[in-house]
Each structure stands twice: as structure tokens, then as C-alpha cells.
PDB file of N, CA and C in Angstrom:
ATOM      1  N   UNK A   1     118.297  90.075 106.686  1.00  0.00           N
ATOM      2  CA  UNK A   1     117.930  91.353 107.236  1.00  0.00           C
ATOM      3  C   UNK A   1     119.196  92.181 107.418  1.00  0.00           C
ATOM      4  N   UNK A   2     119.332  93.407 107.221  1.00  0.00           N
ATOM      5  CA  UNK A   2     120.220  94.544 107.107  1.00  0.00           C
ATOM      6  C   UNK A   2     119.838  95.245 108.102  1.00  0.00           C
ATOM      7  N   UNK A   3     120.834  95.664 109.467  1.00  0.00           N
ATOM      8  CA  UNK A   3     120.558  96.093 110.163  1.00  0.00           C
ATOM      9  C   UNK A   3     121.627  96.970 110.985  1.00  0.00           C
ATOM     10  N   UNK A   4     121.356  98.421 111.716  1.00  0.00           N
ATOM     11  CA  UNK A   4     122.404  99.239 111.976  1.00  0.00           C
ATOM     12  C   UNK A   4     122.189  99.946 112.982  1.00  0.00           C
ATOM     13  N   UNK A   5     123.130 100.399 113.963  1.00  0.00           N
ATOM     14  CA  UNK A   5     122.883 100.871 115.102  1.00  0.00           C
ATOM     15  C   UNK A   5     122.744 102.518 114.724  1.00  0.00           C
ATOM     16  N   UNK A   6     122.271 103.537 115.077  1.00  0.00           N
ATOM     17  CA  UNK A   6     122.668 104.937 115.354  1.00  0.00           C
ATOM     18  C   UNK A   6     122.367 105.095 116.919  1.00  0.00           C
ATOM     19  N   UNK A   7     122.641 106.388 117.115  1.00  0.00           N
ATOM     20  CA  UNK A   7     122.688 107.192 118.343  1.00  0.00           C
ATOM     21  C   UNK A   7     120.879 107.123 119.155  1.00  0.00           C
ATOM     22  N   UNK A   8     120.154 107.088 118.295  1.00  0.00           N
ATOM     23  CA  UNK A   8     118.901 107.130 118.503  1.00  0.00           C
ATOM     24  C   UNK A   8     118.367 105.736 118.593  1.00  0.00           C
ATOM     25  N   UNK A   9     118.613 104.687 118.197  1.00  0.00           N
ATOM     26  CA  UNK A   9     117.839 103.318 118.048  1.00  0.00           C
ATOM     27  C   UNK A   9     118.468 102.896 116.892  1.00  0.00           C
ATOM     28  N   UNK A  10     118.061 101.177 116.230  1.00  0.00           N
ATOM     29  CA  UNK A  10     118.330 100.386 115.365  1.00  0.00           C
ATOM     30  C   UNK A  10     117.489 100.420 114.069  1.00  0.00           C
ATOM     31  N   UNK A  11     118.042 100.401 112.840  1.00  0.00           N
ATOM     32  CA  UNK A  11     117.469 100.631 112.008  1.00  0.00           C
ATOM     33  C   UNK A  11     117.316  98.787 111.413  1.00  0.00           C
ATOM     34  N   UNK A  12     116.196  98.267 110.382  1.00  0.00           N
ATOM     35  CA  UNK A  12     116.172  97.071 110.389  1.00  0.00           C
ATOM     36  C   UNK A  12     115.712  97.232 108.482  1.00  0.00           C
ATOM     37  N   UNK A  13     116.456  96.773 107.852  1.00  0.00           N
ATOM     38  CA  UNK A  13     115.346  96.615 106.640  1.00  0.00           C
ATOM     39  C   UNK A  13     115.803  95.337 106.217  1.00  0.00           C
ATOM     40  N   UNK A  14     114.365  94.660 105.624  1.00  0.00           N
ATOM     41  CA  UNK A  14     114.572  92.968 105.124  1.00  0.00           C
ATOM     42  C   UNK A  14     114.604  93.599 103.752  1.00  0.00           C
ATOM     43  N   UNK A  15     115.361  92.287 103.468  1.00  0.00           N
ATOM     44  CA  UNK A  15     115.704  92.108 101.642  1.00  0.00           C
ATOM     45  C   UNK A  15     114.196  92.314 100.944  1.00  0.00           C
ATOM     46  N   UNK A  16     112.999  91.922 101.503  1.00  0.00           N
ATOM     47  CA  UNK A  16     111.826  91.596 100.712  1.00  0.00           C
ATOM     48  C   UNK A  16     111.676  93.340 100.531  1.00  0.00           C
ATOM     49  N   UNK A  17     112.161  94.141 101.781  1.00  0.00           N
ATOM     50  CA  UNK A  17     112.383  95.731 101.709  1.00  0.00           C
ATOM     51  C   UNK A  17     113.015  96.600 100.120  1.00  0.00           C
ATOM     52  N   UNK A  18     113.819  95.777 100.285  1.00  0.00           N
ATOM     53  CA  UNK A  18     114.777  96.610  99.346  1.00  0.00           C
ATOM     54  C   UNK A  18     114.768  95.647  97.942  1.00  0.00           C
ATOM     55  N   UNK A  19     113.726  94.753  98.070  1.00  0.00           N
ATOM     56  CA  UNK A  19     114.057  94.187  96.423  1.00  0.00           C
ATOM     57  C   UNK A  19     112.673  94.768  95.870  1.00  0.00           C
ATOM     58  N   UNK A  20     111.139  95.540  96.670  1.00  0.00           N
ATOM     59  CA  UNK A  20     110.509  96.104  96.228  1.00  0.00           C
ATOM     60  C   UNK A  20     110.858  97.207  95.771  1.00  0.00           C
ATOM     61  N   UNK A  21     111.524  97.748  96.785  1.00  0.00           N
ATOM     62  CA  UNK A  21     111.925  99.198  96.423  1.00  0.00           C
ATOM     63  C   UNK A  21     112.292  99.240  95.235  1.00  0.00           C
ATOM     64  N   UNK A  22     113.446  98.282  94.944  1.00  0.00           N
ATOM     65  CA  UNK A  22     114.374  98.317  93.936  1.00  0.00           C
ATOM     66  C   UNK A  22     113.457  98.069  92.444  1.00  0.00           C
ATOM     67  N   UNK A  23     112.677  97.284  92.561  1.00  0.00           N
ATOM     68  CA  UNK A  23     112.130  96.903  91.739  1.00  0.00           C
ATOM     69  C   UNK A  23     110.840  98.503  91.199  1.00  0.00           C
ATOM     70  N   UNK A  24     110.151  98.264  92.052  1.00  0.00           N
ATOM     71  CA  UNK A  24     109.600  99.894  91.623  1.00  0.00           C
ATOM     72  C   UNK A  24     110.515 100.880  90.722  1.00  0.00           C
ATOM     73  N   UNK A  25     111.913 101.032  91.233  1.00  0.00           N
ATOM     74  CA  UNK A  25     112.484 101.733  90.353  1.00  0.00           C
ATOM     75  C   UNK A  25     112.970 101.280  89.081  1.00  0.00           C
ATOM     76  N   UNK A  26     113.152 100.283  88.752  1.00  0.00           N
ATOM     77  CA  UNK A  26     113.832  99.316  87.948  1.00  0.00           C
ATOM     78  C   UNK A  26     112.554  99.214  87.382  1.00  0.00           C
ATOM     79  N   UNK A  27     111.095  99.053  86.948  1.00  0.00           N
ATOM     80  CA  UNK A  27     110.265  99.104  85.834  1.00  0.00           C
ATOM     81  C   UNK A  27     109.934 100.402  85.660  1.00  0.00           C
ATOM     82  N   UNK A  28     110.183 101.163  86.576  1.00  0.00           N
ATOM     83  CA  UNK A  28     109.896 102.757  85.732  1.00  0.00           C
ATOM     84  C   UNK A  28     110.549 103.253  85.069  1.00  0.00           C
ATOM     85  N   UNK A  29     111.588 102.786  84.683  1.00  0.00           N
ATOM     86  CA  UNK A  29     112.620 102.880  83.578  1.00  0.00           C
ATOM     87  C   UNK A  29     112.059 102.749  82.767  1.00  0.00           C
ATOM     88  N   UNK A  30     112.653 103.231  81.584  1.00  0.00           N
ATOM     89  CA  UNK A  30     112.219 103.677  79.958  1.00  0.00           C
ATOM     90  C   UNK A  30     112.942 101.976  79.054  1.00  0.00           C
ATOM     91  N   UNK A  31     112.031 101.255  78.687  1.00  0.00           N
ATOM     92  CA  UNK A  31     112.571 100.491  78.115  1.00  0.00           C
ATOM     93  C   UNK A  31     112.422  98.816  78.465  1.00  0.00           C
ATOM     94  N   UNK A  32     112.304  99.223  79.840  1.00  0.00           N
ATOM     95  CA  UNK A  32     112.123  97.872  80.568  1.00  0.00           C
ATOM     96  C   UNK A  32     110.589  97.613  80.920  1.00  0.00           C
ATOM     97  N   UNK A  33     110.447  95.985  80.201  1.00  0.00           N
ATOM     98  CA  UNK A  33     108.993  95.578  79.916  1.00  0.00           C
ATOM     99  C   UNK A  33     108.176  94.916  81.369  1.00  0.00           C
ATOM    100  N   UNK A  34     109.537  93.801  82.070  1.00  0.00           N
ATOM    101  CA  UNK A  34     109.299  93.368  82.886  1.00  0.00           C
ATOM    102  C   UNK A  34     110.038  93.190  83.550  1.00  0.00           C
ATOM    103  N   UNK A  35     109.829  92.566  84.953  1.00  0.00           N
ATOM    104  CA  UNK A  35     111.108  91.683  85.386  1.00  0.00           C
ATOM    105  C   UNK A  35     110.903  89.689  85.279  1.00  0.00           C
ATOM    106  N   UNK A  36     111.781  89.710  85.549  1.00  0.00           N
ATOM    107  CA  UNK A  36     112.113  87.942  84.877  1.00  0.00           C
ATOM    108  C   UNK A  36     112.385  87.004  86.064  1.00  0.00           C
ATOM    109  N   UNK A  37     111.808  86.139  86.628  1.00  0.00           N
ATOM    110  CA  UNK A  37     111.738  85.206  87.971  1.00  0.00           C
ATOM    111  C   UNK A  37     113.281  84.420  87.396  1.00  0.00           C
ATOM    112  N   UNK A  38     113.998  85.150  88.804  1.00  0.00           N
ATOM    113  CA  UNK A  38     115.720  84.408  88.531  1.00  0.00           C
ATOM    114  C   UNK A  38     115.517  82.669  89.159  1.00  0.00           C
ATOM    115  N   UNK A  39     114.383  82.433  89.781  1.00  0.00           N
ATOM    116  CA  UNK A  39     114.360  81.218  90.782  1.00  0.00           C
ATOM    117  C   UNK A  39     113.554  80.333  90.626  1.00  0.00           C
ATOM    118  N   UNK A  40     113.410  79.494  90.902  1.00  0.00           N
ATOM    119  CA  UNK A  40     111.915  78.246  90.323  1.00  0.00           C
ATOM    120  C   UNK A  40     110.865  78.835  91.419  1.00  0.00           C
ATOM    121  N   UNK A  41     111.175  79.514  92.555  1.00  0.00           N
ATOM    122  CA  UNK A  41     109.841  79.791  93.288  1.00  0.00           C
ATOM    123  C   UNK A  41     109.276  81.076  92.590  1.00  0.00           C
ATOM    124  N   UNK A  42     110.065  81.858  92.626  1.00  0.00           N
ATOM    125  CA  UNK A  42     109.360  83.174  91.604  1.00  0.00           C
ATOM    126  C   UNK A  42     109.015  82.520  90.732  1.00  0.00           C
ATOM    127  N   UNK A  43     109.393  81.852  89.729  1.00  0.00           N
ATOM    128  CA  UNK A  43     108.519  81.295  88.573  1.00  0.00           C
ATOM    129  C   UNK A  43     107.179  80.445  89.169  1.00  0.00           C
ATOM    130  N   UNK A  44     107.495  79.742  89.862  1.00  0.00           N
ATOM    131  CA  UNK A  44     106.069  79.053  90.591  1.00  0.00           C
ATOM    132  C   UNK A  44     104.949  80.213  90.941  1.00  0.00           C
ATOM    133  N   UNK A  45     105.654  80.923  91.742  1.00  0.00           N
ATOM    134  CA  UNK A  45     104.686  82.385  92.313  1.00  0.00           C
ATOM    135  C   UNK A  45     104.188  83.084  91.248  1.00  0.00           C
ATOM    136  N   UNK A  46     104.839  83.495  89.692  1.00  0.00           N
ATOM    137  CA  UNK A  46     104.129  84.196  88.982  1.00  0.00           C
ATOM    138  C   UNK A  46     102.827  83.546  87.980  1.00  0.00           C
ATOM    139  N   UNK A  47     103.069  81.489  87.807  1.00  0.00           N
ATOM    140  CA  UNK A  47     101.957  81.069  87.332  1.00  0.00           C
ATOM    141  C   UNK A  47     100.890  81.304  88.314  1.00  0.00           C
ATOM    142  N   UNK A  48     101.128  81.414  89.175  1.00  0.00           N
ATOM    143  CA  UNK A  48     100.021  81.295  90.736  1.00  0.00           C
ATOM    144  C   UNK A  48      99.272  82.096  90.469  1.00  0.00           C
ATOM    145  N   UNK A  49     100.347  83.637  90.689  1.00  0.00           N
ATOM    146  CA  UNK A  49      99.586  84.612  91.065  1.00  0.00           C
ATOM    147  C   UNK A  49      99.397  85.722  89.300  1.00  0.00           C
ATOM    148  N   UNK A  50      98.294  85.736  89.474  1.00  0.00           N
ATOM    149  CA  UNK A  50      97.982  87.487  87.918  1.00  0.00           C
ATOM    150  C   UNK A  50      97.898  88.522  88.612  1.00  0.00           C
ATOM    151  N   UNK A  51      98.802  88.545  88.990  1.00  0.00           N
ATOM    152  CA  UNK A  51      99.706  90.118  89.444  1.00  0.00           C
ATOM    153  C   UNK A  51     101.418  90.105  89.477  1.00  0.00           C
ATOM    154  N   UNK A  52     101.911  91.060  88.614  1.00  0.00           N
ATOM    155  CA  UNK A  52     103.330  90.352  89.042  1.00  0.00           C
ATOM    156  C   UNK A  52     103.553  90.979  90.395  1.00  0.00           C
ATOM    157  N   UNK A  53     104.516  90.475  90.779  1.00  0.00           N
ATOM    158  CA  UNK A  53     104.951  91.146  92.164  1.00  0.00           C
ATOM    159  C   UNK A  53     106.687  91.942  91.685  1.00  0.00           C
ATOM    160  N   UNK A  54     106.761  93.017  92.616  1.00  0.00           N
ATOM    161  CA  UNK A  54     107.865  94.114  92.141  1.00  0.00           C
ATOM    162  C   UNK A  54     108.740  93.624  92.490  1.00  0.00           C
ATOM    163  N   UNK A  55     109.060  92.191  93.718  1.00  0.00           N
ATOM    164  CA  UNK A  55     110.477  91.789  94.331  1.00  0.00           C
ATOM    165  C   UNK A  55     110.965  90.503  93.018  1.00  0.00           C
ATOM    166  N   UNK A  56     110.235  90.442  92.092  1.00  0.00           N
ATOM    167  CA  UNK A  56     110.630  89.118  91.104  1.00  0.00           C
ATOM    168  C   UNK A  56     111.719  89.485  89.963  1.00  0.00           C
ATOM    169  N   UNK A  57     112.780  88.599  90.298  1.00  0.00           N
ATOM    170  CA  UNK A  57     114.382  88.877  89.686  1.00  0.00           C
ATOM    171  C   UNK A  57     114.829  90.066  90.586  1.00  0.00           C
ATOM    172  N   UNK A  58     115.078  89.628  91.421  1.00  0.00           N
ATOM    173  CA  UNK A  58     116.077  90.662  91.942  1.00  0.00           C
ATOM    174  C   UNK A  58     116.678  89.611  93.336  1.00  0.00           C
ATOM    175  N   UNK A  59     117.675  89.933  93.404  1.00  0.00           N
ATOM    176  CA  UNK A  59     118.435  89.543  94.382  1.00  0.00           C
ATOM    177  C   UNK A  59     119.724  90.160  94.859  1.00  0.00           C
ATOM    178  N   UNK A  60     119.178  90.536  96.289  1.00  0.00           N
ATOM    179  CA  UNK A  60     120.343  91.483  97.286  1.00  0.00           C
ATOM    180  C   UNK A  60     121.156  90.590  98.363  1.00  0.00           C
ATOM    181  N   UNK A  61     122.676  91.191  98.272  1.00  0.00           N
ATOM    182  CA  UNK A  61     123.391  90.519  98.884  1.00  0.00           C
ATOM    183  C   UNK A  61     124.091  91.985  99.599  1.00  0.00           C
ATOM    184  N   UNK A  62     124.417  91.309 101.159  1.00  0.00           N
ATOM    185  CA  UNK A  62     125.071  92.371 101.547  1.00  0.00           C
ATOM    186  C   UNK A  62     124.416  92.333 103.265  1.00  0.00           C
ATOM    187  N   UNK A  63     125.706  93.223 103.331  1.00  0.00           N
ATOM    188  CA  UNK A  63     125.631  94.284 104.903  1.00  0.00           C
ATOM    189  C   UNK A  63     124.870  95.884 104.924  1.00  0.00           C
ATOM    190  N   UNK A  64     125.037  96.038 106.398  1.00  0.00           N
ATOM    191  CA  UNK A  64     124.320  97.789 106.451  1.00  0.00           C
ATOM    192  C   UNK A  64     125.903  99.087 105.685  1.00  0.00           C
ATOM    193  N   UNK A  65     126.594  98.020 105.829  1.00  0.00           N
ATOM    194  CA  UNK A  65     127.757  99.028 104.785  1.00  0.00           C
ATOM    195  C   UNK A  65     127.459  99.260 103.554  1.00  0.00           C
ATOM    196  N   UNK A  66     127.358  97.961 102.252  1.00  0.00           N
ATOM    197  CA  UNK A  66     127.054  98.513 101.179  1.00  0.00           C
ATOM    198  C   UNK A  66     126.322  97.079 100.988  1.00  0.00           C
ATOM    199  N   UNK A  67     125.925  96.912  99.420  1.00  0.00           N
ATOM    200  CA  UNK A  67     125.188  95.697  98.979  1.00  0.00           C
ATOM    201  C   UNK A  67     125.492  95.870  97.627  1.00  0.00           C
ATOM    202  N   UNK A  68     125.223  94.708  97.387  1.00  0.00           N
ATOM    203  CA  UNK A  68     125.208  93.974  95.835  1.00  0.00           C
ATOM    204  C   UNK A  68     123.376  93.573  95.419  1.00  0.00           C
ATOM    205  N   UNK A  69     123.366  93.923  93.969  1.00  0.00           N
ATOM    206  CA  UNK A  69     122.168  93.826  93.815  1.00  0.00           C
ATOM    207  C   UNK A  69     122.240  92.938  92.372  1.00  0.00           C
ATOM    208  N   UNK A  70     121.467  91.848  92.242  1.00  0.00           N
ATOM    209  CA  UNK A  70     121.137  91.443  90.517  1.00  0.00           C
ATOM    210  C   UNK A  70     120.084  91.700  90.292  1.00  0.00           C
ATOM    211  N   UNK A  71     119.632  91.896  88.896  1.00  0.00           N
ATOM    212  CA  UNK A  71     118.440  92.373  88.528  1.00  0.00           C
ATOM    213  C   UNK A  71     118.420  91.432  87.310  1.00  0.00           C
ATOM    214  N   UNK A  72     116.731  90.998  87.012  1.00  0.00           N
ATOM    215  CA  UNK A  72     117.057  89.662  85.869  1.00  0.00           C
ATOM    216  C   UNK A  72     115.509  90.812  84.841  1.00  0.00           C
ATOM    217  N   UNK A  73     115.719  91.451  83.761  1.00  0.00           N
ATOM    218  CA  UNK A  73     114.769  92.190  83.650  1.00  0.00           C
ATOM    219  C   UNK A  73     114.433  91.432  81.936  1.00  0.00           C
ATOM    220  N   UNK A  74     113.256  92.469  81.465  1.00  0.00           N
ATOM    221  CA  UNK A  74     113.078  91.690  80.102  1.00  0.00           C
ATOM    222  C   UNK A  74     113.009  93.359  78.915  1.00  0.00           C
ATOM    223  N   UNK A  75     112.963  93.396  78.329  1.00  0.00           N
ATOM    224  CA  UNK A  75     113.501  95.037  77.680  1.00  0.00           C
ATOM    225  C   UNK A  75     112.597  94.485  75.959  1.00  0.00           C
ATOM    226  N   UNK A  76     112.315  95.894  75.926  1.00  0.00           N
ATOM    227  CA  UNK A  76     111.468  96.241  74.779  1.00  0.00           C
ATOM    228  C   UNK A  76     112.656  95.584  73.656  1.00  0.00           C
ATOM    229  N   UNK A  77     112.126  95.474  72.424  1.00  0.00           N
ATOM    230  CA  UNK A  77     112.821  95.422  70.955  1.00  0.00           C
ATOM    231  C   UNK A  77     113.140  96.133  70.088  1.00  0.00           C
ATOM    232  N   UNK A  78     114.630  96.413  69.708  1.00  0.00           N
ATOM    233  CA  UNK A  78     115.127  98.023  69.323  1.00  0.00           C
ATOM    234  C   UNK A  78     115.524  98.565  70.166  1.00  0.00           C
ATOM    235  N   UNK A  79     115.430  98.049  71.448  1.00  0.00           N
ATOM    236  CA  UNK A  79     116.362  99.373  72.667  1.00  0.00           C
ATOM    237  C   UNK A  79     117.976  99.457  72.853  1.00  0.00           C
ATOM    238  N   UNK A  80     118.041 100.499  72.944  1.00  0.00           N
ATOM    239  CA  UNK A  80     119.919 100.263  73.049  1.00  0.00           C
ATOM    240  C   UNK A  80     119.652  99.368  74.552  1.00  0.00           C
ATOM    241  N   UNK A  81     120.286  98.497  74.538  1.00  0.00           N
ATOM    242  CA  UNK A  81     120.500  97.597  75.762  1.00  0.00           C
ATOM    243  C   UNK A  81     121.288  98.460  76.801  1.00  0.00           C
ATOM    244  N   UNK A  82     122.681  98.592  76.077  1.00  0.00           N
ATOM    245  CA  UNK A  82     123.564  99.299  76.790  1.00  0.00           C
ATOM    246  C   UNK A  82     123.251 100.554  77.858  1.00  0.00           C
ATOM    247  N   UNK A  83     122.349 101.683  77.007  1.00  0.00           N
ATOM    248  CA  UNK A  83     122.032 102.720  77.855  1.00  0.00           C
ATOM    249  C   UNK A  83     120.340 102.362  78.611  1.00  0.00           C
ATOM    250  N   UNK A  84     120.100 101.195  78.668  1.00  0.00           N
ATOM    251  CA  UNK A  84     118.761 101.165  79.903  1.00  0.00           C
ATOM    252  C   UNK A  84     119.368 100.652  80.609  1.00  0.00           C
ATOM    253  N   UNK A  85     120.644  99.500  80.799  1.00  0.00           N
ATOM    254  CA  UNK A  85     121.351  98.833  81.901  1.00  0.00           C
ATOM    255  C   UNK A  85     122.138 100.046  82.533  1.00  0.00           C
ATOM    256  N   UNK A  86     122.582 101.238  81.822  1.00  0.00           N
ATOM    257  CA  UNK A  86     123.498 102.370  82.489  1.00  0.00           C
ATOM    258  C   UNK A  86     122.421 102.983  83.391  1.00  0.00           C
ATOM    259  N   UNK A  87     120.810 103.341  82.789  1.00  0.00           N
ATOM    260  CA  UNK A  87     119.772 103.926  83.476  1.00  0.00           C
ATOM    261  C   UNK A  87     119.626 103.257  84.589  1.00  0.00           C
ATOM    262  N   UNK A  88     119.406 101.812  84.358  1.00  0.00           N
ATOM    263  CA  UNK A  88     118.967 101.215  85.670  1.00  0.00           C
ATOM    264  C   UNK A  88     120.039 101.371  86.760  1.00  0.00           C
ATOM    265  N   UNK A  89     121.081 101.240  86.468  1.00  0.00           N
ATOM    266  CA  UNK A  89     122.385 101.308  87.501  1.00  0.00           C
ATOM    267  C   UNK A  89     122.122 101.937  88.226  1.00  0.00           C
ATOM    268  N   UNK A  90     122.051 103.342  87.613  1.00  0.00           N
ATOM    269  CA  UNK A  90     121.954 104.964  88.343  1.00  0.00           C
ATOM    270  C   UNK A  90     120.760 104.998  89.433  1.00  0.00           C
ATOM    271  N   UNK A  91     119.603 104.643  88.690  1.00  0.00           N
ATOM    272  CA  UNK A  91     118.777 104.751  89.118  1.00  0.00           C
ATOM    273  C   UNK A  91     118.220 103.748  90.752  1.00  0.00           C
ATOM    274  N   UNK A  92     118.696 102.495  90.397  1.00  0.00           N
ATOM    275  CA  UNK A  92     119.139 102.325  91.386  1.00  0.00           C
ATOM    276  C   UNK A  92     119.581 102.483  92.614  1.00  0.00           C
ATOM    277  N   UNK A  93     121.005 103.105  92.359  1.00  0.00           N
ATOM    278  CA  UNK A  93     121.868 103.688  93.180  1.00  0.00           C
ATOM    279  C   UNK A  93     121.278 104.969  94.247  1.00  0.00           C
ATOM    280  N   UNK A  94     120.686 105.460  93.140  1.00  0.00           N
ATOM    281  CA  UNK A  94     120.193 106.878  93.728  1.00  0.00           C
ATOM    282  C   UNK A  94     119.022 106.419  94.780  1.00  0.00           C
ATOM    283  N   UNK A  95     118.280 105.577  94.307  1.00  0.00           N
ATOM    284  CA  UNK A  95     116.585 105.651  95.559  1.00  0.00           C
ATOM    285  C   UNK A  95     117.401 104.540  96.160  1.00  0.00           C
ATOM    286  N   UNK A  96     118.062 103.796  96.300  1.00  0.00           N
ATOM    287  CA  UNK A  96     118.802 102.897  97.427  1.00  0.00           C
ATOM    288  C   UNK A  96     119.414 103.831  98.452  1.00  0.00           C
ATOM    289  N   UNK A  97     120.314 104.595  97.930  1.00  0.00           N
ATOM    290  CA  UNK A  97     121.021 105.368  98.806  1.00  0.00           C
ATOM    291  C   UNK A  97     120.348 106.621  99.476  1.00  0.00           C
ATOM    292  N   UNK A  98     119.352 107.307  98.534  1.00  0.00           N
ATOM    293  CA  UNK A  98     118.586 107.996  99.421  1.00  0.00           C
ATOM    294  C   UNK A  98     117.694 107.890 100.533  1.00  0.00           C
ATOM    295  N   UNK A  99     116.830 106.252  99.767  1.00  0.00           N
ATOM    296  CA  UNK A  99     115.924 105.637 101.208  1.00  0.00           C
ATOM    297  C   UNK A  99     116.460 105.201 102.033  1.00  0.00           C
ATOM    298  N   UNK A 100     117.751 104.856 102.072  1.00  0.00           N
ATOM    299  CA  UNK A 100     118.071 103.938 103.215  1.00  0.00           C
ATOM    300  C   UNK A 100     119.099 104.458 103.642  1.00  0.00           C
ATOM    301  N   UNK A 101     120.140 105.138 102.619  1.00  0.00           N
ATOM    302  CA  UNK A 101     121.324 105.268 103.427  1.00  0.00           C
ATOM    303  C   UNK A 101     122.516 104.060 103.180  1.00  0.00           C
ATOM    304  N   UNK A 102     121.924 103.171 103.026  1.00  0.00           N
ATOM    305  CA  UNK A 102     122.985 102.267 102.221  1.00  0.00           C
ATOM    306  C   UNK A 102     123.454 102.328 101.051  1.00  0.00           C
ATOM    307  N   UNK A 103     125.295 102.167 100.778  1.00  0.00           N
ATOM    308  CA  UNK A 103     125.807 102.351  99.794  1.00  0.00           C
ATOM    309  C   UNK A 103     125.373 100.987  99.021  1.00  0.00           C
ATOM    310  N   UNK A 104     125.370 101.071  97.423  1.00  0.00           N
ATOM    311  CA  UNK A 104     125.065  99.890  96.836  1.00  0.00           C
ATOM    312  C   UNK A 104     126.558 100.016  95.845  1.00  0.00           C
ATOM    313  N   UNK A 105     127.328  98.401  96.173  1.00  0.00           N
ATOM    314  CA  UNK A 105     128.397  98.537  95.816  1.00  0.00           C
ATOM    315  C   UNK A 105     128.474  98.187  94.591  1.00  0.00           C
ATOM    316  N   UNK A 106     127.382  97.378  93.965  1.00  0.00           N
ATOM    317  CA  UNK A 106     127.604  96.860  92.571  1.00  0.00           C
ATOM    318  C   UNK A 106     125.779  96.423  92.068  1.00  0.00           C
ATOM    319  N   UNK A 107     125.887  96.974  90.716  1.00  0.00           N
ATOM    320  CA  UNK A 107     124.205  96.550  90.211  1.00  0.00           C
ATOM    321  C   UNK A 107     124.839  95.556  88.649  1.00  0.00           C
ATOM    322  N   UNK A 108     124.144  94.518  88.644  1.00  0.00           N
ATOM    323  CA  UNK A 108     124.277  93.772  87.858  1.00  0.00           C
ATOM    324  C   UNK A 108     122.813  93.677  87.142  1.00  0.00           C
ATOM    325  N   UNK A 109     122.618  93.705  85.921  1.00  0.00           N
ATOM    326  CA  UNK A 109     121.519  94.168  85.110  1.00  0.00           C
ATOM    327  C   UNK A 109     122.051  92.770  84.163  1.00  0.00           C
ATOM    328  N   UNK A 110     120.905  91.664  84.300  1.00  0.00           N
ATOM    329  CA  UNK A 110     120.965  90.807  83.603  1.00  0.00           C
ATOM    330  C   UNK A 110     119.812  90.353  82.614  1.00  0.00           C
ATOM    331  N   UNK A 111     119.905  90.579  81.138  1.00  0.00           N
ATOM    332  CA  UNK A 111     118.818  90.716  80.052  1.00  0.00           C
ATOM    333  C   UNK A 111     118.052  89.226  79.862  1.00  0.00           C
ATOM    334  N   UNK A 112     117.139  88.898  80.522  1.00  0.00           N
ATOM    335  CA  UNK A 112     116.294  87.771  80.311  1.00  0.00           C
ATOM    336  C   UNK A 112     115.579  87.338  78.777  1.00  0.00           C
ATOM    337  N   UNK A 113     115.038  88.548  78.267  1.00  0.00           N
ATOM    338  CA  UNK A 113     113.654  88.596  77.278  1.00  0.00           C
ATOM    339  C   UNK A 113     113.997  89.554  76.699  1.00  0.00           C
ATOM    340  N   UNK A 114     113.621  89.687  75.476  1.00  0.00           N
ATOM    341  CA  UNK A 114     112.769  90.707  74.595  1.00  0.00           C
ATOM    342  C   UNK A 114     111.911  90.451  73.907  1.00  0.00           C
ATOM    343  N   UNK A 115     111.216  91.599  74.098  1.00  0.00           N
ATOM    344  CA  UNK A 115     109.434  91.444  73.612  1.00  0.00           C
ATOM    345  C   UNK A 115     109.122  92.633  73.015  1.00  0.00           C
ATOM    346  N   UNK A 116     108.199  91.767  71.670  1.00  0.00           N
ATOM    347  CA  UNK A 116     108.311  92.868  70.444  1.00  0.00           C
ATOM    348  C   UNK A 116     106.920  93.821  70.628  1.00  0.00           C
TER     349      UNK A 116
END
């Protein structure tokens, strides 16, 4: 849990917070098919469940100063790799820092799959 004092009260957001978020933004990207279970429980959870869930491959590390984020995604066939990992970065960055206010110090975009 990520958590911060202001003048008014404590602000609180859990990781399960910010790896949806993140994830919402990270498949609305142009290019990206899915995301990819970095863990044997996400993989357990996605035979389980026929729905994916938006927090699967992603993992946040960090304080209410800044955070580190991995992303384990799966990308169409024929895509420049290079410029959907630059998209996702940004994109990222931007609805992290706008919803919350937290700086995100580093996005790591790691290519699981491609699917034709």
C-alpha cells in the first residue's frame, strides 16, 4: 500500500489500485493484444477465471514519491515493437501521474507473445 500525508487527511492507494489502472491504460493501446500472467498465480487465476482481469502482468514497486512499474504484455504481428513499448511508457506515465499524483520513475514493457 502507497500512502501520503497532506494538509487535509491521508491518501491510501493499494497496488491492486494502480496495477488496474495501469492496466486499463496499457490495453488501450494500439497494438497490444493482451496482457501476459508474470506469476504462477495469475496464470492459475486466468485458467480459473473467462474473464481476463486488467491487474495480470503488471507489477508495482515503490513509495508515495515515485514507483517502478513492469508490464508483461503480448502485441499483435507486424507491429513496430519499439514504438508501442514508447506508447505504453507515455501513456502510462501520464494517467499514473494525473490520477494519483505519483511520479512513476521507470516503466519496463516486457514482450511475452505475439499473435497473428
Amino acid at each position: 500500500m502507497i500512502s501520503y500525508e497532506t494538509r487535509t487527511g491521508s491518501i491510501c492507494f493499494t497496488e491492486n489500485f494502480l496495477s488496474k489502472l495501469i492496466g486499463h491504460a496499457v490495453t488501450s493501446c494500439f497494438g497490444v493484444v493482451g496482457m501476459m500472467p508474470h506469476n504462477p498465480r495469475q496464470r492459475l487465476f486466468g485458467l480459473v477465471s473467462k474473464e481476463p482481469a486488467l491487474d495480470t502482468g503488471i507489477k508495482v514497486r515503490g513509495n508515495a514519491d515515485s514507483i517502478d512499474v513492469e508490464i508483461h504484455i503480448m502485441v499483435t504481428y507486424g507491429m513496430n515493437i519499439t514504438a508501442i513499448a514508447a506508447s505504453i511508457t507515455e501513456k502510462v506515465k501520464y494517467v499514473v501521474e494525473d490520477s494519483t499524483g505519483i511520479t512513476v520513475n521507470k516503466v519496463t514493457v516486457k514482450v511475452d507473445g505475439i499473435k497473428e
